[in-house]
PDB file of N, CA and C in Angstrom:
ATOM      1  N   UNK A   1      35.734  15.572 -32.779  1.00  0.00           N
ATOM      2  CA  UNK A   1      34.482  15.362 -32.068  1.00  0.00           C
ATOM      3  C   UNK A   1      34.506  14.040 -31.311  1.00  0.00           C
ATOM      4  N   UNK A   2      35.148  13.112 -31.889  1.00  0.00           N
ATOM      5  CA  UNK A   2      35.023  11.779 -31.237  1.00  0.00           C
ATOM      6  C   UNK A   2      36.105  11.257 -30.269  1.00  0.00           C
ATOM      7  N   UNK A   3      36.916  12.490 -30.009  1.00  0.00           N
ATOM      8  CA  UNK A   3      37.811  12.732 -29.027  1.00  0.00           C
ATOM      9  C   UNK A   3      36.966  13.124 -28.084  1.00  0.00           C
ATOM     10  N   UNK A   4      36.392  14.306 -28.105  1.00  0.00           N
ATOM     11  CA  UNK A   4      35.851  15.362 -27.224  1.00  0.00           C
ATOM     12  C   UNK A   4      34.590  14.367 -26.908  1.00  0.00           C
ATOM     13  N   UNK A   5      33.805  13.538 -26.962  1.00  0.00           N
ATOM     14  CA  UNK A   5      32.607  12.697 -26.429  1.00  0.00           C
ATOM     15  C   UNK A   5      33.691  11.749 -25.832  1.00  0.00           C
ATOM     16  N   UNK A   6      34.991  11.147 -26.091  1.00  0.00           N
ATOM     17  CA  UNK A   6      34.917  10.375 -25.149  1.00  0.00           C
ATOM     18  C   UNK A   6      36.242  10.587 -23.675  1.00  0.00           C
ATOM     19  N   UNK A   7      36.314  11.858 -24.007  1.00  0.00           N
ATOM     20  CA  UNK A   7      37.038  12.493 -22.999  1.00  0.00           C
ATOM     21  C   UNK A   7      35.715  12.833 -22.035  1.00  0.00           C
ATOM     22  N   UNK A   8      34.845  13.047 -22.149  1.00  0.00           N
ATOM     23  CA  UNK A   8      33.569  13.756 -21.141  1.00  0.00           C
ATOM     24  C   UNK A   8      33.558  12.226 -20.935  1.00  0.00           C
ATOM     25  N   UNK A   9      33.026  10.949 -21.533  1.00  0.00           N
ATOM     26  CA  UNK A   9      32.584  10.263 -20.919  1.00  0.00           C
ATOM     27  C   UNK A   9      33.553   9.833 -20.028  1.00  0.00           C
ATOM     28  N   UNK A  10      34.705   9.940 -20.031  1.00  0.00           N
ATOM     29  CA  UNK A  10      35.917   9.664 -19.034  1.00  0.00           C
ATOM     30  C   UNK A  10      35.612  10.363 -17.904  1.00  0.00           C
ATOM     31  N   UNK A  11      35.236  11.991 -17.633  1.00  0.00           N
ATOM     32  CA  UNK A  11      34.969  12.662 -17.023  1.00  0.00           C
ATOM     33  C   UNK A  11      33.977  12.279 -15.977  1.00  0.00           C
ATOM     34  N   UNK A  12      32.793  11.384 -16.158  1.00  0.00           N
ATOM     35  CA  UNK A  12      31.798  10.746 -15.669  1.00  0.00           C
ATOM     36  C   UNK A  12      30.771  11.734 -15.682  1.00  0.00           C
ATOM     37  N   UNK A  13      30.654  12.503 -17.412  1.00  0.00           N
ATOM     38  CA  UNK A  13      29.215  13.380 -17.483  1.00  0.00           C
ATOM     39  C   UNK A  13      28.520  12.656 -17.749  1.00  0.00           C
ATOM     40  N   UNK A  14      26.836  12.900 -17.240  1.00  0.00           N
ATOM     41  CA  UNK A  14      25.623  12.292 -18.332  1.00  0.00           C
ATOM     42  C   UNK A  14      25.960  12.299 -19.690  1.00  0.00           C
ATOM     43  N   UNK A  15      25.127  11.908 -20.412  1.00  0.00           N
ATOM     44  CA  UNK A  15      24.871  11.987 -21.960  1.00  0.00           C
ATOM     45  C   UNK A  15      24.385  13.134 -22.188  1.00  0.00           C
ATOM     46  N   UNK A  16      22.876  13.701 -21.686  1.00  0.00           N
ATOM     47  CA  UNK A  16      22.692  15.186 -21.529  1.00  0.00           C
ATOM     48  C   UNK A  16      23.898  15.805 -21.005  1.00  0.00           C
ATOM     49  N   UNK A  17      24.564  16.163 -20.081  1.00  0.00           N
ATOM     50  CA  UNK A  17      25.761  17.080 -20.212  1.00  0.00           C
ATOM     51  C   UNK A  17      26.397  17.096 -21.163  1.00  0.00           C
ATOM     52  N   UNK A  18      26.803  15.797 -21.962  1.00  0.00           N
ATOM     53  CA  UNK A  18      27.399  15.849 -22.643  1.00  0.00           C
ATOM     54  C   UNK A  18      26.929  16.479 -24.028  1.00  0.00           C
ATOM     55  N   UNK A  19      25.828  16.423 -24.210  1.00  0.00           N
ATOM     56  CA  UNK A  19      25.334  17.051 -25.631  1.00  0.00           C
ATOM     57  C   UNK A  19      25.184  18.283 -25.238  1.00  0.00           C
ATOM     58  N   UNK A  20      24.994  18.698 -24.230  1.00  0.00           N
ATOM     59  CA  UNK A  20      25.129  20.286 -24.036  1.00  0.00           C
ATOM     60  C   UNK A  20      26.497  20.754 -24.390  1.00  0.00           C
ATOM     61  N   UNK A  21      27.245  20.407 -23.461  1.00  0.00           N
ATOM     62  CA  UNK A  21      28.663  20.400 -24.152  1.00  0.00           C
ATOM     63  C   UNK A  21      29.177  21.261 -25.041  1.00  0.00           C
ATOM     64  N   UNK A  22      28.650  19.793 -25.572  1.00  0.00           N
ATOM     65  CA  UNK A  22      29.426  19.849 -27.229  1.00  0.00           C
ATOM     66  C   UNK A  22      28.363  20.483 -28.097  1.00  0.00           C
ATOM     67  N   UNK A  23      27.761  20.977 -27.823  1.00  0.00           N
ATOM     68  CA  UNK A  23      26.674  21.498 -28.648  1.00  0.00           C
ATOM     69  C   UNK A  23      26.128  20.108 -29.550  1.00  0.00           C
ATOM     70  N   UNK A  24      25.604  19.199 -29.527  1.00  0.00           N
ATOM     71  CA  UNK A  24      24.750  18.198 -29.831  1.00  0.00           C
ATOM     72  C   UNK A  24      23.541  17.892 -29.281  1.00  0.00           C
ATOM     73  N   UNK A  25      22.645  17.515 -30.711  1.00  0.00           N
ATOM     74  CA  UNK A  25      21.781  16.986 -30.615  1.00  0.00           C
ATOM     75  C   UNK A  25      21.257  15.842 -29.387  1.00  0.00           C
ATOM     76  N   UNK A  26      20.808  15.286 -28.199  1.00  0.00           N
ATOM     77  CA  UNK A  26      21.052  14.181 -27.998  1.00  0.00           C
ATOM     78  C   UNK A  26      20.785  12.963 -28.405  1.00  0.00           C
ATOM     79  N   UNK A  27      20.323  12.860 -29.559  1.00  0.00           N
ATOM     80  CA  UNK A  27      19.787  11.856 -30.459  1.00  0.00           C
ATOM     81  C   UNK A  27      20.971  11.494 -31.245  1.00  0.00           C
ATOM     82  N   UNK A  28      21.827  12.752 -31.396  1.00  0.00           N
ATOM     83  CA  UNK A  28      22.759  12.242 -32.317  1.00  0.00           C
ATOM     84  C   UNK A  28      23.895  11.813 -31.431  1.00  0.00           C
ATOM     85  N   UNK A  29      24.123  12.206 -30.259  1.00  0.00           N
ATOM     86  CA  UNK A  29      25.093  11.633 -29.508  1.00  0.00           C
ATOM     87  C   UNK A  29      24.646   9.806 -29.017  1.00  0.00           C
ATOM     88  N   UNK A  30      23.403   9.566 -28.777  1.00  0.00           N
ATOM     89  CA  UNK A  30      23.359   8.394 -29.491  1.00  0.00           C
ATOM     90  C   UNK A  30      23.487   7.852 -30.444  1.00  0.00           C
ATOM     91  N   UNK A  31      23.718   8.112 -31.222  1.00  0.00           N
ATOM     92  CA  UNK A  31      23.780   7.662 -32.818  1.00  0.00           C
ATOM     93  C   UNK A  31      25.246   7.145 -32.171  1.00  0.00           C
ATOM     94  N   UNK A  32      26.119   8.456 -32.295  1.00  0.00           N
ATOM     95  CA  UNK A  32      27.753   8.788 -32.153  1.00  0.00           C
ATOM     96  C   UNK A  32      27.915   7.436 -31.044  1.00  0.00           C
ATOM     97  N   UNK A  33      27.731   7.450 -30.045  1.00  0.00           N
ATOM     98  CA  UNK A  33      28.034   6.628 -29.067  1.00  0.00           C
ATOM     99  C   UNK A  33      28.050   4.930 -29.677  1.00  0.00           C
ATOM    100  N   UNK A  34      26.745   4.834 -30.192  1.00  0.00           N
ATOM    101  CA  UNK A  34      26.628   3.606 -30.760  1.00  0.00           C
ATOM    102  C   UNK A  34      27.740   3.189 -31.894  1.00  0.00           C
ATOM    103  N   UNK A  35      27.936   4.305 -32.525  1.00  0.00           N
ATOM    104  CA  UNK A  35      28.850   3.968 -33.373  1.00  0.00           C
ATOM    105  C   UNK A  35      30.245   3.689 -33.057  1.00  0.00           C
ATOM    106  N   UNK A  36      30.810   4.421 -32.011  1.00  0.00           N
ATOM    107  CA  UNK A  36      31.861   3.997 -31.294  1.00  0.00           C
ATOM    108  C   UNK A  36      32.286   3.275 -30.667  1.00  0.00           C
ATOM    109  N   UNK A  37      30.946   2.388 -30.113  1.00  0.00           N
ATOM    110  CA  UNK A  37      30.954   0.539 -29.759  1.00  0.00           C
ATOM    111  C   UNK A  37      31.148  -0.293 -30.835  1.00  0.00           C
ATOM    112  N   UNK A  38      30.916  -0.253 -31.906  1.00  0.00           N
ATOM    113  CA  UNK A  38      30.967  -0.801 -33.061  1.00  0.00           C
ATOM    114  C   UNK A  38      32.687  -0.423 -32.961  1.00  0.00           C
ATOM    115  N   UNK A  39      32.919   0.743 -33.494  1.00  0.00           N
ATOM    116  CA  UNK A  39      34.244   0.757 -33.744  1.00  0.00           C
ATOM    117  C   UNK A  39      35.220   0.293 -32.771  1.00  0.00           C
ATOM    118  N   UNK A  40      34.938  -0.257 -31.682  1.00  0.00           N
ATOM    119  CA  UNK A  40      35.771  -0.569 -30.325  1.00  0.00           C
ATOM    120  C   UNK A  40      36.485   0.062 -29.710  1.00  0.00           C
ATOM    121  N   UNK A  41      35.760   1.728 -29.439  1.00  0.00           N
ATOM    122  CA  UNK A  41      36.347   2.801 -28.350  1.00  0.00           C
ATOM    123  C   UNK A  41      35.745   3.126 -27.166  1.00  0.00           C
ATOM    124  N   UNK A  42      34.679   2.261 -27.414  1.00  0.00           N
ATOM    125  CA  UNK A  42      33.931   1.876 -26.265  1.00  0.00           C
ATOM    126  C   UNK A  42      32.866   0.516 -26.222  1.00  0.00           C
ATOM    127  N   UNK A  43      32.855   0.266 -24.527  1.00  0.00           N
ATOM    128  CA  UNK A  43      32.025  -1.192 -24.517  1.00  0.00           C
ATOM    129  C   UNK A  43      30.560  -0.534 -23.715  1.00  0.00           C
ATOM    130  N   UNK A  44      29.561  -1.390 -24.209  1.00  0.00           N
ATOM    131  CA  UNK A  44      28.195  -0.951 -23.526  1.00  0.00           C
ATOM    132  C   UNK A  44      27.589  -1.528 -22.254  1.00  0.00           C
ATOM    133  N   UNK A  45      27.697  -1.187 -21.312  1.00  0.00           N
ATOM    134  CA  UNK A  45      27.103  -2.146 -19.935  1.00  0.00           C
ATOM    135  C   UNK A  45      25.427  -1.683 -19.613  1.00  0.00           C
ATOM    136  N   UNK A  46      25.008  -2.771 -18.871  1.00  0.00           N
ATOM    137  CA  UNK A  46      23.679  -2.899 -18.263  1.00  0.00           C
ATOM    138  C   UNK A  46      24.306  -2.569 -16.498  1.00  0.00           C
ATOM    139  N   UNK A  47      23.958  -1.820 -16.342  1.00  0.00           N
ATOM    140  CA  UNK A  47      24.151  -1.443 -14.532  1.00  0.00           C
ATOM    141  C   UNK A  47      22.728  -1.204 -13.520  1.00  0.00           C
ATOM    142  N   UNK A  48      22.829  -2.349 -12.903  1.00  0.00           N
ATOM    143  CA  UNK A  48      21.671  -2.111 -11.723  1.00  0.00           C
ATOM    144  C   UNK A  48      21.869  -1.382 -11.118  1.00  0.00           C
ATOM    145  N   UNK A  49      20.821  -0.634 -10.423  1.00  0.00           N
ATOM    146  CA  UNK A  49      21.028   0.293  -8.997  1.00  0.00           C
ATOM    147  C   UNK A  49      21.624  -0.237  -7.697  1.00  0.00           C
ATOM    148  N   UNK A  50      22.866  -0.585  -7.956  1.00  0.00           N
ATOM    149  CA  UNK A  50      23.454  -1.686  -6.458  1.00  0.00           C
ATOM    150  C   UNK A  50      24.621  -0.749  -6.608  1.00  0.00           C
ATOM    151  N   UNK A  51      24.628  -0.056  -5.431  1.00  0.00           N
ATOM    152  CA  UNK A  51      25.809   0.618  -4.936  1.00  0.00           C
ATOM    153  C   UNK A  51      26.358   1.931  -5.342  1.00  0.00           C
ATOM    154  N   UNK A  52      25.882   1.801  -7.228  1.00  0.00           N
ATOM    155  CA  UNK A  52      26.133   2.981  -7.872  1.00  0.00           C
ATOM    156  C   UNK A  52      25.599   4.551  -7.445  1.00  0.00           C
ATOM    157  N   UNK A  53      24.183   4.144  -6.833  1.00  0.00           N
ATOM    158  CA  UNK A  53      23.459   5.182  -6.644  1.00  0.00           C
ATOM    159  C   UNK A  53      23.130   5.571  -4.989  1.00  0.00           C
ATOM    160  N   UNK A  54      24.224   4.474  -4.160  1.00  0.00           N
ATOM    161  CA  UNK A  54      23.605   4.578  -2.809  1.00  0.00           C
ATOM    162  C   UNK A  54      23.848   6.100  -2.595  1.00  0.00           C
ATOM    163  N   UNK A  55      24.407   6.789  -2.841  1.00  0.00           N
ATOM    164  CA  UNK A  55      24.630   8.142  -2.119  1.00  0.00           C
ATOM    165  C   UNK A  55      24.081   9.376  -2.441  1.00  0.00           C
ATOM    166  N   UNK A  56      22.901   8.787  -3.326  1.00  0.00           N
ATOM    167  CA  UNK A  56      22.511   9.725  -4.245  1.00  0.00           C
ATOM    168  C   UNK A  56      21.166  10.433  -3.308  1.00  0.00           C
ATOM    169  N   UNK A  57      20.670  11.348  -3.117  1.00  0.00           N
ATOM    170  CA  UNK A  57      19.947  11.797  -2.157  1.00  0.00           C
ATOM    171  C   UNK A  57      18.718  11.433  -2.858  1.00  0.00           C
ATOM    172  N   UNK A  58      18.424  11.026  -4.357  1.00  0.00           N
ATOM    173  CA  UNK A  58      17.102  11.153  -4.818  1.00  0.00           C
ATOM    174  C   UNK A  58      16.939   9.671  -5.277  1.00  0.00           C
ATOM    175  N   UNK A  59      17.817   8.759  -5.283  1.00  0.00           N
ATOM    176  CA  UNK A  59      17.785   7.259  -5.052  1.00  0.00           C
ATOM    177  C   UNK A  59      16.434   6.493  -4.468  1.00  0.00           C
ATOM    178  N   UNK A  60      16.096   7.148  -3.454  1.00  0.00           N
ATOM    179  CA  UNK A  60      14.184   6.644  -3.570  1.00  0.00           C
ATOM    180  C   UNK A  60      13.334   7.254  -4.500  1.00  0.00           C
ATOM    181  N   UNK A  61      13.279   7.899  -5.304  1.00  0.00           N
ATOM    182  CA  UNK A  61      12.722   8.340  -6.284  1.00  0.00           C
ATOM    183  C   UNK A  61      12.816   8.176  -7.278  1.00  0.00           C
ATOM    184  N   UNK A  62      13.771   7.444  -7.725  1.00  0.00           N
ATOM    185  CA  UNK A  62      14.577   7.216  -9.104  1.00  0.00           C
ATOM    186  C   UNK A  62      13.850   6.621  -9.727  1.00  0.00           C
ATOM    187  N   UNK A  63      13.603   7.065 -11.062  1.00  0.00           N
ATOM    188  CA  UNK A  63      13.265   5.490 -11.709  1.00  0.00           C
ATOM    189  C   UNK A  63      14.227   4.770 -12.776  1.00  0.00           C
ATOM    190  N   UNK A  64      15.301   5.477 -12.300  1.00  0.00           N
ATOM    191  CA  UNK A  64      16.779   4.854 -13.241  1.00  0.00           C
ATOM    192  C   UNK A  64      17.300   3.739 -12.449  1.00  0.00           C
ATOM    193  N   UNK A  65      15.907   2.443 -12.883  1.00  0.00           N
ATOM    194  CA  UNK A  65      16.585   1.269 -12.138  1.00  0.00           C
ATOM    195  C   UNK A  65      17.897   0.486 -12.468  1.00  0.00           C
ATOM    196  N   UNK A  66      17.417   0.430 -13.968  1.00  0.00           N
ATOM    197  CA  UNK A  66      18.643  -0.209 -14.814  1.00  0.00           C
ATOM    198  C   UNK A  66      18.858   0.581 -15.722  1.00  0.00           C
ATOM    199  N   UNK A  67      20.264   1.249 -16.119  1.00  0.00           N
ATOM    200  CA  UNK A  67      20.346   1.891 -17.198  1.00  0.00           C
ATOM    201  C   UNK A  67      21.596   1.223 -17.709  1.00  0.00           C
ATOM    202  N   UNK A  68      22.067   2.253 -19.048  1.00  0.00           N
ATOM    203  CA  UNK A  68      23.113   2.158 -19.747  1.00  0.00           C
ATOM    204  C   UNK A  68      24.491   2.601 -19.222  1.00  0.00           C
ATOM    205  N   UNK A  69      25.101   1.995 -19.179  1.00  0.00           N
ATOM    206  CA  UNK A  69      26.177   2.782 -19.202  1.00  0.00           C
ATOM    207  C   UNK A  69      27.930   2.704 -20.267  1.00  0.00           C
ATOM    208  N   UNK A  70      28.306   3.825 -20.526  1.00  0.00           N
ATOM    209  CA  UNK A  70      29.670   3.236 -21.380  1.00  0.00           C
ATOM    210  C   UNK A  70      31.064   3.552 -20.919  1.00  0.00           C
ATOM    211  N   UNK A  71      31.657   2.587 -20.992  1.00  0.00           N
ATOM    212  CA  UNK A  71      32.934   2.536 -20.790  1.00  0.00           C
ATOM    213  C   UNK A  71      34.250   2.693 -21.817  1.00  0.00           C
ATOM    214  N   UNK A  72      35.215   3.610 -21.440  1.00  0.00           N
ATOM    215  CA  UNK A  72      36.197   3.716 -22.661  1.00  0.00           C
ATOM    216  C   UNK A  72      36.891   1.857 -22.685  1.00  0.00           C
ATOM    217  N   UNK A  73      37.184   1.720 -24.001  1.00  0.00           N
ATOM    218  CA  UNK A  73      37.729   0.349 -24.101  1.00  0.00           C
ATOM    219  C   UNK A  73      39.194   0.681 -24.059  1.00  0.00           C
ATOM    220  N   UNK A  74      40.091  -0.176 -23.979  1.00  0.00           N
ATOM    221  CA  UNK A  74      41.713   0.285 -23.942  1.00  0.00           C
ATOM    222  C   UNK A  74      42.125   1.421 -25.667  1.00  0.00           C
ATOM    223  N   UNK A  75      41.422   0.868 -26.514  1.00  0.00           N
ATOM    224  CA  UNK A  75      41.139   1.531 -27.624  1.00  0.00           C
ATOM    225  C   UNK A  75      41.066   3.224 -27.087  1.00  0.00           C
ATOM    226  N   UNK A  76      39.813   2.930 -26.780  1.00  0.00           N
ATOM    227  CA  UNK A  76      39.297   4.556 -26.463  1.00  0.00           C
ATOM    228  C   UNK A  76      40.229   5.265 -25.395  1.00  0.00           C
ATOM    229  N   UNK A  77      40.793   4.360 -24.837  1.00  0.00           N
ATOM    230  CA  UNK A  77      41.562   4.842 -23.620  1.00  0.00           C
ATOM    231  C   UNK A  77      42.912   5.637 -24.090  1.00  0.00           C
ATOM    232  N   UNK A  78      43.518   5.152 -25.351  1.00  0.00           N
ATOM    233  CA  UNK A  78      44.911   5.481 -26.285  1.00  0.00           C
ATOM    234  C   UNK A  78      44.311   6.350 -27.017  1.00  0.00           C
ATOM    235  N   UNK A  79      43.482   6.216 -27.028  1.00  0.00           N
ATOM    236  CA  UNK A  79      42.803   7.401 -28.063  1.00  0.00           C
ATOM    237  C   UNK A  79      43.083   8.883 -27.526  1.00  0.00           C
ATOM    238  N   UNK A  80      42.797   8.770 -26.541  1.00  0.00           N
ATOM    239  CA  UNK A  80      41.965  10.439 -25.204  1.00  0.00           C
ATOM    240  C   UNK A  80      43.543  10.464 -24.516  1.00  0.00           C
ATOM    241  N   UNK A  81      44.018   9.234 -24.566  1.00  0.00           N
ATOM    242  CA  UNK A  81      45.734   9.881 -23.545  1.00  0.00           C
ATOM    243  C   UNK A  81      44.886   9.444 -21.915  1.00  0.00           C
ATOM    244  N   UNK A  82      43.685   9.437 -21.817  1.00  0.00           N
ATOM    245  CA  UNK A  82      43.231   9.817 -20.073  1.00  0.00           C
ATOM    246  C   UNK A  82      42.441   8.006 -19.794  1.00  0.00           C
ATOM    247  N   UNK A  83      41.427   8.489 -18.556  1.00  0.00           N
ATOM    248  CA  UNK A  83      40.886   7.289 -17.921  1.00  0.00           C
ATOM    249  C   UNK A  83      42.183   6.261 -17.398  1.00  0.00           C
TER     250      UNK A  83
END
């Protein structure tokens, strides 16, 4: 399982895609996620809306000013073989 969450997040799915997925909860894929920063297979970023979202057609509407985002760590990266 903790292969398969961080191969999608390599992929660049949401968190909702991703609990669809995998058939998860999305509460518990937070849980999971959090726990995998702890374990150092992934790091947690703060990302403003600068650049990430220019192309996004619904970018004036958004209200995903600042969100989360996670990154595989070199850890997570040996882990999955990918990213």
């Amino acid at each position: 399982m903790i292969k398969g969450v961080l191969r999608e997040i390599c992929k660049g799915k949401t968190l909702a895609e991703i609990a669809e997925d995998l058939g998860m909860e999305y509460t518990a894929l937070i849980a999971m996620l959090e726990h995998l920063v702890k374990m150092g297979y992934l790091e947690k970023g703060k990302k403003e809306n600068t650049g990430l979202c220019a192309s996004c057609p619904l970018q004036k509407v958004c209200s995903k000013r600042n969100y989360t985002v996670y990154f595989l760590t070199d850890k997570g990266k040996k882990l999955t073989g990918s990213c």
